[in-house]
Protein backbone atom coordinates (compact mmCIF):
# COMPACT_ATOMS: atom_id res chain seq x y z
CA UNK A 1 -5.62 -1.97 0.75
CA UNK A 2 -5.90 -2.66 4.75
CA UNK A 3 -3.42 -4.81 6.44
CA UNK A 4 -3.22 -5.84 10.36
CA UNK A 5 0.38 -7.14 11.49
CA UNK A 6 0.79 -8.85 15.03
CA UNK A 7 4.01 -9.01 16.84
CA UNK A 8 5.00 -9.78 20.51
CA UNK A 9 4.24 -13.76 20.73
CA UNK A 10 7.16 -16.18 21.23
CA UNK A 11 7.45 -18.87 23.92
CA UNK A 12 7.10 -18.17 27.84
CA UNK A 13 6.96 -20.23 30.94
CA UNK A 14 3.34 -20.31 33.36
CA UNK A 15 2.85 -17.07 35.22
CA UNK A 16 4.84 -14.74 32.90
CA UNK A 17 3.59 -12.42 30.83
CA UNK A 18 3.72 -11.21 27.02
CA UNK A 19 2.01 -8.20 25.12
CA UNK A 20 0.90 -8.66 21.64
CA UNK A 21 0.14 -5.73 19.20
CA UNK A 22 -1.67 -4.81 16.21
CA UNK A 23 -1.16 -2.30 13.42
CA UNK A 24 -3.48 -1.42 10.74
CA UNK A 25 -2.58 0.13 8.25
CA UNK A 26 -3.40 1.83 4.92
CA UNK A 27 -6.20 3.38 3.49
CA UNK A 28 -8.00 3.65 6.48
CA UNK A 29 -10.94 6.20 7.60
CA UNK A 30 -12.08 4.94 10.60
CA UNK A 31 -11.42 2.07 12.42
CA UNK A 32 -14.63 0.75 14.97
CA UNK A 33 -14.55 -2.32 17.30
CA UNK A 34 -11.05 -4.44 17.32
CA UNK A 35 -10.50 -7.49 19.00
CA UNK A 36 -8.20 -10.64 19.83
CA UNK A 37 -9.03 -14.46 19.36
CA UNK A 38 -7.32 -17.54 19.79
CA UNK A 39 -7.41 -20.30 17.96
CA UNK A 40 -5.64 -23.72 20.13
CA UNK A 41 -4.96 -27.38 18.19
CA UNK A 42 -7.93 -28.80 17.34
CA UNK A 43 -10.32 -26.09 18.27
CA UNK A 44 -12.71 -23.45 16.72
CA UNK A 45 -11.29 -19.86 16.98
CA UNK A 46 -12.72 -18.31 20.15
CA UNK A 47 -13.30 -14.44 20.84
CA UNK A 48 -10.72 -13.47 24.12
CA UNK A 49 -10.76 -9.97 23.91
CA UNK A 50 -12.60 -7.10 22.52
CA UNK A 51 -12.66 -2.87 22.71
CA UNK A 52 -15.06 -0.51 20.72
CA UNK A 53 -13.67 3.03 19.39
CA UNK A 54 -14.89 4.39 22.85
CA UNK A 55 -12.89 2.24 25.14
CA UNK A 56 -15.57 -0.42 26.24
CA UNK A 57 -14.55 -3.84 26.73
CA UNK A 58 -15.05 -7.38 26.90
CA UNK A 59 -13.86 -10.49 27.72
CA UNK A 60 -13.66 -14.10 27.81
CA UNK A 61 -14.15 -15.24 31.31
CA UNK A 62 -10.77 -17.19 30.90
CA UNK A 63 -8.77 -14.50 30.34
CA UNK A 64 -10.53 -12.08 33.08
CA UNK A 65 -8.56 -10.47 35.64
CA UNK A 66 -5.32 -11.82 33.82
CA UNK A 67 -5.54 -10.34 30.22
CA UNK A 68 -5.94 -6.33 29.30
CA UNK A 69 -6.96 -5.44 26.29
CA UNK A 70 -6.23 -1.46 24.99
CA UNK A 71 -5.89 0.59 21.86
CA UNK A 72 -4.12 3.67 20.04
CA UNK A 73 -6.39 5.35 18.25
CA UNK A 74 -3.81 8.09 17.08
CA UNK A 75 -1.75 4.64 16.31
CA UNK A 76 -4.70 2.56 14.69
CA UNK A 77 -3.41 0.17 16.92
CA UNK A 78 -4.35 -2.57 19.61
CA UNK A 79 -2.94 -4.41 22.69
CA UNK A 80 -3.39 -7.26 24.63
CA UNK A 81 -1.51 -7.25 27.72
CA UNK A 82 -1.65 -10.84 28.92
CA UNK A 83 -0.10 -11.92 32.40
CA UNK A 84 -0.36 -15.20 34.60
CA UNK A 85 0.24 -17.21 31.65
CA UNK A 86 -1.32 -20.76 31.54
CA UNK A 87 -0.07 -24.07 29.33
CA UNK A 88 -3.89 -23.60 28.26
CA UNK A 89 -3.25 -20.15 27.18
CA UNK A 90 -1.27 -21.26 24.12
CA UNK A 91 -2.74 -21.18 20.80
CA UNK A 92 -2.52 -18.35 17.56
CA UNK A 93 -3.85 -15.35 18.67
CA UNK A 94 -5.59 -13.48 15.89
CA UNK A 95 -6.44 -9.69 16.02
CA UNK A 96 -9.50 -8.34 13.71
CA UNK A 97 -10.66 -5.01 13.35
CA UNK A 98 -13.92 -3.05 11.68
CA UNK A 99 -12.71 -0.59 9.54
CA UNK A 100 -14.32 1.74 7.01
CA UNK A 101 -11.78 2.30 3.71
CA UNK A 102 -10.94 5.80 2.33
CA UNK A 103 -14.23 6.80 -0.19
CA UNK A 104 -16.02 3.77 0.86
CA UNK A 105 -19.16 3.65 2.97
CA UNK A 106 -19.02 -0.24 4.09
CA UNK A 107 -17.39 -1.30 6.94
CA UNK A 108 -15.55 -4.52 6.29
CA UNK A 109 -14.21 -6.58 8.99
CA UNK A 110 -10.22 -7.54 8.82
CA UNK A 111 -7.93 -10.39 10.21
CA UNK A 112 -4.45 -10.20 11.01
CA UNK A 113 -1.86 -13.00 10.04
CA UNK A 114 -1.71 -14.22 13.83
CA UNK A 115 0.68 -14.91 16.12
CA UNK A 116 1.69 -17.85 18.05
CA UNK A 117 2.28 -18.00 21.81
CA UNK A 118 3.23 -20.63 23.60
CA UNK A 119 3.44 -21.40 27.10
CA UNK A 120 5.53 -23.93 28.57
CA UNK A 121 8.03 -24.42 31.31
């Protein structure tokens, strides 16, 4: 079995700043690209940030310049550093990761439970 557990969301005013992380963990050989997406009231889940194995990322123009994504591989974990927080920055933020399972060849792609943050004065 392969879980992913967030932490780090809660409730902040505009301009502050919150980091959100994401274990995986168990039978894990190798984890390859992981991301974050958010998913706001009323709207389709949307990618915001992504990082391969190597360190090479991407993201959402939205969230550029404000948001840092970053991983542990050592950990099997990833970050999102977000700052200059925006109302429209609140939604649950989802991390996924590609990981290939102890004695398995496929790579299946994983979801964590998400996290909600909320930004409000």
């Amino acid at each position: 079995q392969v879980q992913l557990v967030e932490s780090g969301g809660g409730l902040v005013q505009p301009g502050g700043s919150l980091r959100l992380s994401c274990a995986a963990s168990g039978s894990i050989f190798s984890i390859n690209d992981m991301g974050w997406y958010r998913q706001a009231p009323g709207k389709q889940r949307e990618l915001v940030a992504a990082i391969t194995s190597g360190g090479s990322t991407n993201y959402a123009d939205s969230v550029k310049g404000r948001f840092t994504i970053s991983r542990d591989n050592a950990k099997n974990t990833v970050y999102l550093q977000m700052n200059s927080l925006k109302p429209e920055d609140t939604a649950v933020y989802y991390c996924n990761a590609e990981i290939r399972r102890l004695g398995l060849r496929n790579i299946y792609l994983y979801w964590g439970q998400g996290t909600q943050v909320t930004v409000s004065s």
